[in-house]
Structure formats: structure tokens, C-alpha cells
PDB file of N, CA and C in Angstrom:
ATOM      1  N   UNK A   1       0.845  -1.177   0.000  1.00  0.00           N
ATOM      2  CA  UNK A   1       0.000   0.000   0.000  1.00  0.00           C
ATOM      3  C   UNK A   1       0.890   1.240   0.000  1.00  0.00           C
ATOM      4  N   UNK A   2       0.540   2.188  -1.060  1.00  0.00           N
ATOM      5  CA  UNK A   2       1.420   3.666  -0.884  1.00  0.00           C
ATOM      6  C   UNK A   2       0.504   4.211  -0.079  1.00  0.00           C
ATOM      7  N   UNK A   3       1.206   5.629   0.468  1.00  0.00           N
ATOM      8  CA  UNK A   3       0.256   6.452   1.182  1.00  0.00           C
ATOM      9  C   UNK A   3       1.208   8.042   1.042  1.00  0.00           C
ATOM     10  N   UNK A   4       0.227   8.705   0.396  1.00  0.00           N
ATOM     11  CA  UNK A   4       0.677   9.718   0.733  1.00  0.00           C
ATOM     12  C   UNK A   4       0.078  10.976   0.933  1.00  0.00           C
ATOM     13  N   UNK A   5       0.831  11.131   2.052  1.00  0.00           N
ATOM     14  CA  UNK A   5      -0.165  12.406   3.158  1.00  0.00           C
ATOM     15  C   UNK A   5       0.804  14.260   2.860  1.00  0.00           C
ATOM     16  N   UNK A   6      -0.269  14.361   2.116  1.00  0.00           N
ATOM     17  CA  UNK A   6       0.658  16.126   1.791  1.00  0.00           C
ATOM     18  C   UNK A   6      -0.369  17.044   2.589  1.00  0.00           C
ATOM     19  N   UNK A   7       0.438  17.325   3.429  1.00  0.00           N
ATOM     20  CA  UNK A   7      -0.278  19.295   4.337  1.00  0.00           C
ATOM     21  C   UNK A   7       0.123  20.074   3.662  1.00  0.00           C
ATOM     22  N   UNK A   8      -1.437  20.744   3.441  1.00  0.00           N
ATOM     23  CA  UNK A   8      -1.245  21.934   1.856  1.00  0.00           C
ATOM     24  C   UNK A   8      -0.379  23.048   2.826  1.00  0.00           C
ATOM     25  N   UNK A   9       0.051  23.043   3.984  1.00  0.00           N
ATOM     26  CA  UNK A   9       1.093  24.201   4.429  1.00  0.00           C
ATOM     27  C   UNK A   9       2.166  24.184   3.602  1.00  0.00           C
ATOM     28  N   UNK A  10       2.525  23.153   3.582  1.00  0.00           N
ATOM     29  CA  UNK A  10       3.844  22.835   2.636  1.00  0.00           C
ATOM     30  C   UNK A  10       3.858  23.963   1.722  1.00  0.00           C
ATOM     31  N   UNK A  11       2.968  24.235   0.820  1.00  0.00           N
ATOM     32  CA  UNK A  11       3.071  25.017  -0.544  1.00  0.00           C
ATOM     33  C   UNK A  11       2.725  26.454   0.082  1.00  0.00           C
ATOM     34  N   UNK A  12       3.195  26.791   0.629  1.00  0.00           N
ATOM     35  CA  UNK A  12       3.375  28.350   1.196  1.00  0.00           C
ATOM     36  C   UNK A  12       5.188  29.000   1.221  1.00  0.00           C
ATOM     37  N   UNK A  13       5.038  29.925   0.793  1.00  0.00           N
ATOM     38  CA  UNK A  13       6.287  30.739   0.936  1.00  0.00           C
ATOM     39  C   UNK A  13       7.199  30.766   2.319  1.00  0.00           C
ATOM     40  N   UNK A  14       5.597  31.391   3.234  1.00  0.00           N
ATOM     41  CA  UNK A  14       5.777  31.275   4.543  1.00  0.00           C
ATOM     42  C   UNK A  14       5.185  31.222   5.729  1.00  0.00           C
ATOM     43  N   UNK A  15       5.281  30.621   7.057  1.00  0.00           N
ATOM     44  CA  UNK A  15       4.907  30.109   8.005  1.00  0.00           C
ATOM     45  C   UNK A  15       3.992  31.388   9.381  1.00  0.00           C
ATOM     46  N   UNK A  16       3.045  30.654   8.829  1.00  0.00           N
ATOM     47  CA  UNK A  16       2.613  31.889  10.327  1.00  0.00           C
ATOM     48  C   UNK A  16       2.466  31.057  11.660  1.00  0.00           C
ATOM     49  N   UNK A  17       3.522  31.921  12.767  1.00  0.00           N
ATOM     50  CA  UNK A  17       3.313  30.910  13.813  1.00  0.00           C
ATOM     51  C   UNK A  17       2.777  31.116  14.644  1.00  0.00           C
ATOM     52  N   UNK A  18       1.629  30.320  15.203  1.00  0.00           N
ATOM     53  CA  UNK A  18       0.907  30.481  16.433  1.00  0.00           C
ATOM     54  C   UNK A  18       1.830  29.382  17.709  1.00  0.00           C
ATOM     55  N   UNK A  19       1.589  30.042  18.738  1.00  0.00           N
ATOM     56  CA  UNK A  19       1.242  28.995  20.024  1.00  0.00           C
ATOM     57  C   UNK A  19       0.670  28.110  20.133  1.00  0.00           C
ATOM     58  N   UNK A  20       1.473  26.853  20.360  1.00  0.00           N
ATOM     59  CA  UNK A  20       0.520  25.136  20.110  1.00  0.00           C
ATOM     60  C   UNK A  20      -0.902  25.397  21.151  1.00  0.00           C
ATOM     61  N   UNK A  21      -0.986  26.286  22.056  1.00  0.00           N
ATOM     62  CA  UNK A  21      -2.378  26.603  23.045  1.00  0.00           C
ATOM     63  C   UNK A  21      -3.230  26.923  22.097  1.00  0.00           C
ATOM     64  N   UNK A  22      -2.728  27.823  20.743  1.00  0.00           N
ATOM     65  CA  UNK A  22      -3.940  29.163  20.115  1.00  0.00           C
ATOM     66  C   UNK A  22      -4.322  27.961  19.407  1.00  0.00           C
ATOM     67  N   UNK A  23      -6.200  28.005  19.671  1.00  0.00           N
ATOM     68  CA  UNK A  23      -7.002  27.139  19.369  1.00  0.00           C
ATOM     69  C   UNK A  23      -7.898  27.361  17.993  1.00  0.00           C
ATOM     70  N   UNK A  24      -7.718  29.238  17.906  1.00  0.00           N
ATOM     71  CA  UNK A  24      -8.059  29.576  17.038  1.00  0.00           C
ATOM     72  C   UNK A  24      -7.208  29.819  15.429  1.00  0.00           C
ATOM     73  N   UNK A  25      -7.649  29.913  14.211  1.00  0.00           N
ATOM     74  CA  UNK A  25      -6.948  29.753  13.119  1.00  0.00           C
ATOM     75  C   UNK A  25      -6.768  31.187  12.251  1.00  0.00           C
ATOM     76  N   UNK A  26      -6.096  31.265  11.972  1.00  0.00           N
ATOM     77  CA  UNK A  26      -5.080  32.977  11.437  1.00  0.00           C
ATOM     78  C   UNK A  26      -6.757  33.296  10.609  1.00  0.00           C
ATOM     79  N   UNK A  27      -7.222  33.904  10.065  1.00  0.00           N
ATOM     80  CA  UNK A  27      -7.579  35.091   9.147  1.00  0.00           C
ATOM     81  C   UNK A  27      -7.024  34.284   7.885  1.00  0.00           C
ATOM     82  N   UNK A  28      -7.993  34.123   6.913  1.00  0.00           N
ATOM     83  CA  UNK A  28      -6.839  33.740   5.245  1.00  0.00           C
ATOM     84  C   UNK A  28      -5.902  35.431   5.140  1.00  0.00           C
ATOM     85  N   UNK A  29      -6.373  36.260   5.348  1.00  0.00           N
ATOM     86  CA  UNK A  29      -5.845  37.630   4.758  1.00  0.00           C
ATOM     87  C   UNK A  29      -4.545  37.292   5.356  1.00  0.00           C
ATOM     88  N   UNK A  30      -3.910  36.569   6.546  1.00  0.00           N
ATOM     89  CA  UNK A  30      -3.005  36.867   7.435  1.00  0.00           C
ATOM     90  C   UNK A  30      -1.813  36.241   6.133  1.00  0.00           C
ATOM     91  N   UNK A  31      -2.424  35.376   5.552  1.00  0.00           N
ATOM     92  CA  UNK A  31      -1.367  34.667   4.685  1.00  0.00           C
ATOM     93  C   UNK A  31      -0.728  35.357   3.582  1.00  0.00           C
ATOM     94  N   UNK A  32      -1.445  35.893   2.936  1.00  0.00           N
ATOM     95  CA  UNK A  32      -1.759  36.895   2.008  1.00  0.00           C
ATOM     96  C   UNK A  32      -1.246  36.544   0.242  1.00  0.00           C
ATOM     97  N   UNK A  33       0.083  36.864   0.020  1.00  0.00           N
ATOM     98  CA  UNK A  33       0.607  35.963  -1.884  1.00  0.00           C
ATOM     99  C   UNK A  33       1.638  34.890  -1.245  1.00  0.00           C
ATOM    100  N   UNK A  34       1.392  33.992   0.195  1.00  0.00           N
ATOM    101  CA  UNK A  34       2.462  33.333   0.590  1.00  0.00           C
ATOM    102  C   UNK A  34       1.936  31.675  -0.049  1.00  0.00           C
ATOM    103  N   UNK A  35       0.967  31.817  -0.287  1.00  0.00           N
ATOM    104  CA  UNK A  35       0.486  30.646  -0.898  1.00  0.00           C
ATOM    105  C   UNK A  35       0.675  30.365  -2.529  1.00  0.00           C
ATOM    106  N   UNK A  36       1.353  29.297  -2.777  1.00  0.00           N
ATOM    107  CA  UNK A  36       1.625  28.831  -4.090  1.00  0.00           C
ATOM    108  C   UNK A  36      -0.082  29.115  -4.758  1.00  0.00           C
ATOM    109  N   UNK A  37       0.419  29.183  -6.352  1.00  0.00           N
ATOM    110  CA  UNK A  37      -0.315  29.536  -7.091  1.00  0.00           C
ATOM    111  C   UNK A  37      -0.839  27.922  -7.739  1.00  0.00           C
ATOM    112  N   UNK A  38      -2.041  27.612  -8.026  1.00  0.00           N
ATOM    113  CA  UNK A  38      -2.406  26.385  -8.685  1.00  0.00           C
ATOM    114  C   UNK A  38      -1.191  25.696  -9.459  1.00  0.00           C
ATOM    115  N   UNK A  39      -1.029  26.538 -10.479  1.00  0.00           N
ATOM    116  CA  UNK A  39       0.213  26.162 -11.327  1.00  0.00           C
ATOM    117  C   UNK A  39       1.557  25.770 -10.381  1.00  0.00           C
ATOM    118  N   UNK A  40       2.013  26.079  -9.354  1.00  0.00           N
ATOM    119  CA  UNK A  40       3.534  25.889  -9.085  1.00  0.00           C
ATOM    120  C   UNK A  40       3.015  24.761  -8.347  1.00  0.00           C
ATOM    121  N   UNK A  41       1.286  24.486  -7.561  1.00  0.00           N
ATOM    122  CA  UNK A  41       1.444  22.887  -6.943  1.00  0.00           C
ATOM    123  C   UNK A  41       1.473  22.032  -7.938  1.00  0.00           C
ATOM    124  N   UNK A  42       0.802  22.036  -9.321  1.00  0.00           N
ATOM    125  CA  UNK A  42       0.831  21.028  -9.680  1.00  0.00           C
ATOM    126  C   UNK A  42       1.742  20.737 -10.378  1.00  0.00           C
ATOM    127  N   UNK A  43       2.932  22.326 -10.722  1.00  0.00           N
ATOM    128  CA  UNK A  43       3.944  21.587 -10.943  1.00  0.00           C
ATOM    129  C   UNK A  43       5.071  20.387 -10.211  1.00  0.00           C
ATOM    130  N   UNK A  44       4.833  20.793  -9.202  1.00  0.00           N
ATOM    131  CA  UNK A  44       5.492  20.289  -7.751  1.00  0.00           C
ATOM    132  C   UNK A  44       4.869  18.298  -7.642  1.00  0.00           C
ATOM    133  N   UNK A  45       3.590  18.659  -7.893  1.00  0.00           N
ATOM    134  CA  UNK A  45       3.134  17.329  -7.715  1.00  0.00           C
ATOM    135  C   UNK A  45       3.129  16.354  -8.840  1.00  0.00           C
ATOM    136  N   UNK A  46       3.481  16.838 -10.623  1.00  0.00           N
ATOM    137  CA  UNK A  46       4.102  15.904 -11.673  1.00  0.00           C
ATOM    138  C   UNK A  46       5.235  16.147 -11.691  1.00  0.00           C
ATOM    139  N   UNK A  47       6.022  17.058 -11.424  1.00  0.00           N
ATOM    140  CA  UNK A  47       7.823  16.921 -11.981  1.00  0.00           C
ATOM    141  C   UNK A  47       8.760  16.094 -10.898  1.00  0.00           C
ATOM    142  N   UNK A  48       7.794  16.355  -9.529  1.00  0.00           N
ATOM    143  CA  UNK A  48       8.614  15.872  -8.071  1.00  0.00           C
ATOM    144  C   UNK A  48       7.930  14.391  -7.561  1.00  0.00           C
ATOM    145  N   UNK A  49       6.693  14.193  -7.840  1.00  0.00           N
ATOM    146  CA  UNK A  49       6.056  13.325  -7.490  1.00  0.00           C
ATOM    147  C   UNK A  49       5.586  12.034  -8.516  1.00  0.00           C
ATOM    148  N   UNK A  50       5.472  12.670  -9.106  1.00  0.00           N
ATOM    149  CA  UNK A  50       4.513  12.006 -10.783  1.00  0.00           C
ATOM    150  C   UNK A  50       3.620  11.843 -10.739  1.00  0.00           C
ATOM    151  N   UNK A  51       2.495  12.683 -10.198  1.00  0.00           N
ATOM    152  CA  UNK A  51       1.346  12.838 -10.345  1.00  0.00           C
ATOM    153  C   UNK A  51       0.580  13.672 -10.737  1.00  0.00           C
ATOM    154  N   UNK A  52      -0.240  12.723 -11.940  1.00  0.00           N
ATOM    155  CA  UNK A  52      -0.783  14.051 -13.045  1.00  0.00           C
ATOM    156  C   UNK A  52      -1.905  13.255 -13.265  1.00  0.00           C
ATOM    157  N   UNK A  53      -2.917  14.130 -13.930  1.00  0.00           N
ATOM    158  CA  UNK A  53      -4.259  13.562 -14.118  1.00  0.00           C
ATOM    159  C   UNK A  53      -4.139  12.784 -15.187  1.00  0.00           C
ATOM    160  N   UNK A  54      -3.289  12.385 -16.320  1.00  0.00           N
ATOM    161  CA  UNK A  54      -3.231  11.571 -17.555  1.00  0.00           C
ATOM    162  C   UNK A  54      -2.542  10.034 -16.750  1.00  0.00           C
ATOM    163  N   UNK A  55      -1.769  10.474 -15.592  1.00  0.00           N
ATOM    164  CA  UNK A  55      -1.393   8.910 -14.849  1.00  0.00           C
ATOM    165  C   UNK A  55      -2.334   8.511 -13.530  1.00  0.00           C
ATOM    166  N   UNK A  56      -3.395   8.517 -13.526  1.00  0.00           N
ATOM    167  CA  UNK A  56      -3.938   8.762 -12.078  1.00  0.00           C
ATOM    168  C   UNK A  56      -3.805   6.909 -11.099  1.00  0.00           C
ATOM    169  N   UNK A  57      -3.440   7.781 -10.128  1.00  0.00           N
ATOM    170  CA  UNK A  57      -3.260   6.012  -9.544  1.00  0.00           C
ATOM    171  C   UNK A  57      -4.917   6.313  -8.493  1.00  0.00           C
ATOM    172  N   UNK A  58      -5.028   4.630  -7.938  1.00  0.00           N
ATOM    173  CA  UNK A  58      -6.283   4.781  -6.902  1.00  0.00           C
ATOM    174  C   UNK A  58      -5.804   5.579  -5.161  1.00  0.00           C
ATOM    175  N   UNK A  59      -6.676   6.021  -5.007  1.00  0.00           N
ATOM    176  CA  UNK A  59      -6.388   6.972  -4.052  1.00  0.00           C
ATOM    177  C   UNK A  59      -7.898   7.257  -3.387  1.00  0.00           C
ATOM    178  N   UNK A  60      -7.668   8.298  -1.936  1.00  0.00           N
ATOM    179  CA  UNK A  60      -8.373   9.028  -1.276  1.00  0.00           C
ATOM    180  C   UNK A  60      -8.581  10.566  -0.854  1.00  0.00           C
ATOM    181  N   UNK A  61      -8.955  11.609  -0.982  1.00  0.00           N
ATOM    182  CA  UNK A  61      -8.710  12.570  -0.737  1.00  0.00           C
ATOM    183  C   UNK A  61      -9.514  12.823   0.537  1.00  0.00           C
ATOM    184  N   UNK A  62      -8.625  13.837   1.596  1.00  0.00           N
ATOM    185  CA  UNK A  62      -9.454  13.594   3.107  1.00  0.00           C
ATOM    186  C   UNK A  62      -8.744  15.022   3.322  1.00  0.00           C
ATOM    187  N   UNK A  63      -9.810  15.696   3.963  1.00  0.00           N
ATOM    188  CA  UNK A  63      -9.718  17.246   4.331  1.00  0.00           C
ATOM    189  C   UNK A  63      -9.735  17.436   6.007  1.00  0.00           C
ATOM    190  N   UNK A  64      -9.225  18.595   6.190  1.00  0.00           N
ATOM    191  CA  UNK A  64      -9.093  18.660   7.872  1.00  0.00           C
ATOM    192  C   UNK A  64      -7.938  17.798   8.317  1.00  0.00           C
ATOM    193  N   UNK A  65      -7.429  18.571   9.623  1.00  0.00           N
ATOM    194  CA  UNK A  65      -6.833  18.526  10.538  1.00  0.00           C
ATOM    195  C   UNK A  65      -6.817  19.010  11.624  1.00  0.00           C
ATOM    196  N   UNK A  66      -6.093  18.404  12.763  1.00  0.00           N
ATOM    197  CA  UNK A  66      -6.502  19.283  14.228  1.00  0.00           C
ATOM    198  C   UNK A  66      -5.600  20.730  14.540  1.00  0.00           C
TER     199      UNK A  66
END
């Protein structure tokens, strides 16, 4: 079985850090152009990974985290 677990944080420029206590979650505005653009994930996910919609393997997609 493969598995692979990508946290869309990854594709950010940069890190906003809270306190492991702060229960609450930043504002999107807080992030602001630190987030990759459609184009640079999916380049990231066929040139680095090999995954592209013309090769699709079986899989799950699952949203959320704590």
C-alpha cells in the first residue's frame, strides 16, 4: 500500500506561527501571496512526485486537521 499524506502548508512561501495553546486559526488575509499559485502545486506534484491527471493512480482525498 502507498500512502501519501501532503499538508497543503507545505506550498506556502511562509509560516505563520501560532502557540501550540492558540485554538483559534489565522484570518486567510493573514497569509496573504504566501500561498503557491495552482500552477507551481501542480507543478510540484508531476515533476517531483509524478502525479498528473493523464497517470492517475487509486487513491483518497481527506480534508481537515486538528
Amino acid at each position: 500500500m502507498r500512502v501519501l499524506d501532503l499538508d497543503m502548508d507545505y506550498f506556502m512561501t511562509e509560516i505563520a506561527s501560532t502557540p501550540f495553546s492558540c485554538e483559534v486559526r489565522h484570518d486567510e488575509e493573514c497569509y496573504g501571496d504566501s500561498v503557491w499559485t495552482e500552477e507551481e502545486v501542480r507543478q510540484f506534484l508531476e515533476q517531483n512526485l509524478g502525479l498528473s491527471k493523464n497517470h492517475k493512480i487509486p487513491g483518497r482525498i481527506l480534508t481537515g486537521h486538528n
